[in-house]
N, C-alpha and C. Protein backbone atom coordinates (compact mmCIF):
# COMPACT_ATOMS: atom_id res chain seq x y z
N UNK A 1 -20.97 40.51 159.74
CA UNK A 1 -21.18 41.28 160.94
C UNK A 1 -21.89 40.44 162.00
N UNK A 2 -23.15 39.59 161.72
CA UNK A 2 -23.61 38.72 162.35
C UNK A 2 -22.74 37.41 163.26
N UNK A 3 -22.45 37.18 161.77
CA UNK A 3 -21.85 36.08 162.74
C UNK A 3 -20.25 36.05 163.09
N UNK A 4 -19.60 37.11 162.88
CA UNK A 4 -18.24 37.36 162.98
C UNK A 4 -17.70 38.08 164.59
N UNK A 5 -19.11 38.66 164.88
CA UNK A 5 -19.05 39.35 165.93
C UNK A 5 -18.52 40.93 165.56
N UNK A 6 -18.53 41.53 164.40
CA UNK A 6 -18.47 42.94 164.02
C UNK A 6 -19.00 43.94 164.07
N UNK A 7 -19.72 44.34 165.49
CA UNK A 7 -21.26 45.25 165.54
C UNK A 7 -19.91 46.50 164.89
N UNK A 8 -18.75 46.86 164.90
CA UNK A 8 -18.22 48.13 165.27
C UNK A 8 -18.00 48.20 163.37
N UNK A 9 -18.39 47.93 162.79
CA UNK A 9 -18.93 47.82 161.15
C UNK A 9 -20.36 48.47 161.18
N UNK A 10 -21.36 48.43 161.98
CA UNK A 10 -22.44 48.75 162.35
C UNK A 10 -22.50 50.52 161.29
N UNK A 11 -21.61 50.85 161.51
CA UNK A 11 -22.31 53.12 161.13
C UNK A 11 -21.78 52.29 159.38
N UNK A 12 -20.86 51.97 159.42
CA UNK A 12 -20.75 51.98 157.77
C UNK A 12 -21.63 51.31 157.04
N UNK A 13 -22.03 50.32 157.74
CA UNK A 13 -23.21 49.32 157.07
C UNK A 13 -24.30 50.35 156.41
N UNK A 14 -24.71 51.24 157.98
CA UNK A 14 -26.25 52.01 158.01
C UNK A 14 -25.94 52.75 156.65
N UNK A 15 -24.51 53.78 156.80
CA UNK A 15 -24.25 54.63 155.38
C UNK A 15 -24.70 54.12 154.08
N UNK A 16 -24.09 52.78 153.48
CA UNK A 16 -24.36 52.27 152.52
C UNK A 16 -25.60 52.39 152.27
N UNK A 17 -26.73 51.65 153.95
CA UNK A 17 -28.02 51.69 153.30
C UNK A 17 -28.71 52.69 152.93
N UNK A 18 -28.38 53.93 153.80
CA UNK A 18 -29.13 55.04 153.61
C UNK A 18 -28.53 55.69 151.75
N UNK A 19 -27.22 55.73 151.47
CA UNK A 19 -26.89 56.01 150.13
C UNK A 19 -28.00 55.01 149.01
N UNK A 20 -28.55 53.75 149.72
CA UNK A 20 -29.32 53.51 148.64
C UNK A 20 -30.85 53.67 148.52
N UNK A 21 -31.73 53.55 147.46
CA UNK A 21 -32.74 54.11 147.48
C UNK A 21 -33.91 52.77 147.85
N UNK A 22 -33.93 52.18 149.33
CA UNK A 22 -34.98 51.49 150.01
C UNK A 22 -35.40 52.06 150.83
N UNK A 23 -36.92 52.58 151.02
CA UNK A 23 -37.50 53.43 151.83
C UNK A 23 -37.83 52.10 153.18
N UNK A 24 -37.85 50.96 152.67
CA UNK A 24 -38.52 50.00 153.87
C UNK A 24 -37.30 49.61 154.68
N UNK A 25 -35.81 49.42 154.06
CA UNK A 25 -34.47 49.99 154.82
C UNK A 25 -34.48 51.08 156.04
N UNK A 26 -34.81 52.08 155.01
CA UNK A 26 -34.79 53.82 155.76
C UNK A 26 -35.52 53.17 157.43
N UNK A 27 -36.31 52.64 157.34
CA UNK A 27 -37.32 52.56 157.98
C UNK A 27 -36.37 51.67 159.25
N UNK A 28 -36.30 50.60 158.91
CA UNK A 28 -35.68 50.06 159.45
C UNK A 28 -34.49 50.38 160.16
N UNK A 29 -33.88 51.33 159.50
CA UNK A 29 -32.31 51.69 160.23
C UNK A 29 -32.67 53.00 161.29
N UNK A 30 -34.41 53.54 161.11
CA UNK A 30 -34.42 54.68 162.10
C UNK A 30 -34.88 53.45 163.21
N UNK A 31 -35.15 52.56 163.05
CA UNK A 31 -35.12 51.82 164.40
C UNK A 31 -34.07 51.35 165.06
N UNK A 32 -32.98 51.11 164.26
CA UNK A 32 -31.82 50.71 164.52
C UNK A 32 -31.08 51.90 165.60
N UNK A 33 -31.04 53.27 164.79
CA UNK A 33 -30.50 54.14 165.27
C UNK A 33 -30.99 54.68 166.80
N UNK A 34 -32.65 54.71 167.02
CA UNK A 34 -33.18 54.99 168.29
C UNK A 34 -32.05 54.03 169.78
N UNK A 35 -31.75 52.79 169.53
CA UNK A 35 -30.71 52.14 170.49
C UNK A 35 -29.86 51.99 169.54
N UNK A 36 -28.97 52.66 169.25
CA UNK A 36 -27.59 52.34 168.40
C UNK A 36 -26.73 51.22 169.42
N UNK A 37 -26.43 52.13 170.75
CA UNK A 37 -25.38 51.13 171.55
C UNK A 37 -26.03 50.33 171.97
N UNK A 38 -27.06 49.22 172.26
CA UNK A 38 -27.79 48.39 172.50
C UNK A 38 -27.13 47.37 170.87
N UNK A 39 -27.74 47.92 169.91
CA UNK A 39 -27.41 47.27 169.04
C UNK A 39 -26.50 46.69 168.28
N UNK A 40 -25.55 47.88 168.44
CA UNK A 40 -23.72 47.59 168.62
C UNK A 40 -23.13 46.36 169.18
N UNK A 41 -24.08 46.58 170.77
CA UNK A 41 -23.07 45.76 171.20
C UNK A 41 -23.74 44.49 171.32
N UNK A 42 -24.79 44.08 170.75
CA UNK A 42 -25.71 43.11 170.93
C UNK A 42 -25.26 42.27 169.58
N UNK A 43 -24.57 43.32 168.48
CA UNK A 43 -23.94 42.59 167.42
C UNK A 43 -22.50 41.90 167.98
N UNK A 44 -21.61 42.91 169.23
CA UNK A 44 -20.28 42.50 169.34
C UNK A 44 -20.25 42.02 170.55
N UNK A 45 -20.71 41.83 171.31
CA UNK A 45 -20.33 40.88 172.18
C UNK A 45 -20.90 39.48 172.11
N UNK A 46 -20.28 38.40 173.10
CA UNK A 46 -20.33 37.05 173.03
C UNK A 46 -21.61 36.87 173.33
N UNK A 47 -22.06 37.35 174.49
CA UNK A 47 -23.43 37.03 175.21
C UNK A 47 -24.70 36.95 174.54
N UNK A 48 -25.13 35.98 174.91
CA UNK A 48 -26.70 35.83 174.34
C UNK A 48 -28.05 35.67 175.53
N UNK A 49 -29.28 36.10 175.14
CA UNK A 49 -29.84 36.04 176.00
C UNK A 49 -31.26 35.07 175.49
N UNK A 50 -30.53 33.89 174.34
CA UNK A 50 -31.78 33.11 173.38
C UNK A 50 -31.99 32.22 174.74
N UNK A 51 -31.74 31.61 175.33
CA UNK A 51 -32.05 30.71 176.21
C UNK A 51 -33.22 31.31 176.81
N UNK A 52 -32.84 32.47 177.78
CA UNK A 52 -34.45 33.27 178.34
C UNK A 52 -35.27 33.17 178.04
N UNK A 53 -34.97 34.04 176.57
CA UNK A 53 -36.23 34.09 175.37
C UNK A 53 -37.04 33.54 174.79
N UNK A 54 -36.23 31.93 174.98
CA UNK A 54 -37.01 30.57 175.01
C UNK A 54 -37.98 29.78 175.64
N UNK A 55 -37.66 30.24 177.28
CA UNK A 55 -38.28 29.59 178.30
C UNK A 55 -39.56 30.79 178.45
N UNK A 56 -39.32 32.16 178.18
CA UNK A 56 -40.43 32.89 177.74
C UNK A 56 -41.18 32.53 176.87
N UNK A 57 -40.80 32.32 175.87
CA UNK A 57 -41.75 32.07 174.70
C UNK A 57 -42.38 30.75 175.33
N UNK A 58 -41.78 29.97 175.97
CA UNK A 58 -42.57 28.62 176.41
C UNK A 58 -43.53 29.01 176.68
N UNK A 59 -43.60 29.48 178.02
CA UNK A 59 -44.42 30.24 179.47
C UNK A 59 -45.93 30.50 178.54
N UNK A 60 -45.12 31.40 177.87
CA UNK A 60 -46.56 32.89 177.13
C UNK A 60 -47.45 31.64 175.97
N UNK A 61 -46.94 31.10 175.40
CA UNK A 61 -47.05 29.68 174.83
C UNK A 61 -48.38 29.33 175.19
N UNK A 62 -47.78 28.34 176.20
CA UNK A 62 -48.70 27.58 177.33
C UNK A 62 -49.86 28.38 178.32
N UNK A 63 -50.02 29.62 178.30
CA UNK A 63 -50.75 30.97 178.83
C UNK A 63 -51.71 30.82 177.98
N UNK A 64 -51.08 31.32 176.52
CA UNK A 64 -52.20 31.42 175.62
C UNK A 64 -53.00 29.97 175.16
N UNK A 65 -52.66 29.07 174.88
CA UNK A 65 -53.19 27.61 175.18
C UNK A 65 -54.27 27.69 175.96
N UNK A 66 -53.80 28.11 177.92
CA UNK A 66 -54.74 27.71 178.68
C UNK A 66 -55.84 29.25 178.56
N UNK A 67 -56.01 30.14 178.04
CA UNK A 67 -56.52 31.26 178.37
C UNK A 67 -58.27 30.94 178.49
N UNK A 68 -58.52 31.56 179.60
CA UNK A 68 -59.90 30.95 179.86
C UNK A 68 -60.29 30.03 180.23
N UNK A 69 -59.30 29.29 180.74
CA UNK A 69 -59.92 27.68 181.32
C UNK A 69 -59.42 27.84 182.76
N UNK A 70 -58.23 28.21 183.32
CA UNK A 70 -58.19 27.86 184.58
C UNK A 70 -57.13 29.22 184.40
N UNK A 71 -56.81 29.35 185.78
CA UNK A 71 -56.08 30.22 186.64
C UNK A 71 -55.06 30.45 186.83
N UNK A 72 -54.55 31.40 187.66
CA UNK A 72 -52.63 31.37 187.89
C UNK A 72 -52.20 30.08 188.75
N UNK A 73 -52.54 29.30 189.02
CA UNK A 73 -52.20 28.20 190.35
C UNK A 73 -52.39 27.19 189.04
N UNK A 74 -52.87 26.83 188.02
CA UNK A 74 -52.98 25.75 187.29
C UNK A 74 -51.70 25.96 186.07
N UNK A 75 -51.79 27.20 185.71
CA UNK A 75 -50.44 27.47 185.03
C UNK A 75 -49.48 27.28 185.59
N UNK A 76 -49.13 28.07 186.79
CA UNK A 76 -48.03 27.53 187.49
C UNK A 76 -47.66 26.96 187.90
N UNK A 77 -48.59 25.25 187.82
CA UNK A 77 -48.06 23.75 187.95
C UNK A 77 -47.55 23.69 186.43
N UNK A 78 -48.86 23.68 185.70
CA UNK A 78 -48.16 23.20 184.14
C UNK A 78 -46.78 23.97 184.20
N UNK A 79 -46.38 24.65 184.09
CA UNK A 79 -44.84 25.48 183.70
C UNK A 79 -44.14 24.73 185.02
N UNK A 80 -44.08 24.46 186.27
CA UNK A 80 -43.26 23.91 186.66
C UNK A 80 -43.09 22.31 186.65
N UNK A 81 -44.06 22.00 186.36
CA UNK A 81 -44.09 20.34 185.88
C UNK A 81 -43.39 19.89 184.34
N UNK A 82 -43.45 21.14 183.31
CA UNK A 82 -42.67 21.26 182.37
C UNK A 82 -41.25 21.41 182.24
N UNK A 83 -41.19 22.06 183.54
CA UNK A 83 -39.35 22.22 183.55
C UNK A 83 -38.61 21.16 184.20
């Protein structure tokens, strides 16, 4: 399903899990279900959004690093001197 691009396998998958007896599953698939079509299609379509998520994780990174030493004007050299 992952890597085939099959989110539309997605309800039969959940069935199976819920027919079996993992409560930390259960758990998991009521999160699943709160955005079903988010998740669907985040399994079936091409698009990715890891690149963003990357240059975020940089950012917040380098934030927490500087926290307490200097300011928004010193971060926002480091992050653009980084890119």
């Amino acid at each position: 399903m992952l890597t085939q691009l099959r989110g539309e396998r997605l309800p039969e998958w959940i069935a199976a899990v819920r027919a079996d007896d993992l409560p930390s599953f259960h758990t998991f698939i009521n999160g699943l279900e709160r955005d079903l079509a988010a998740v669907t299609a985040g399994l079936t379509l091409p698009w990715s959004s890891g690149t963003v998520e990357g240059h975020v994780n940089r950012i917040k990174m380098s934030k927490r690093q500087m926290y307490g030493r200097a300011g928004f004007k010193f971060l926002r050299k480091r992050v653009l001197l980084a890119s």
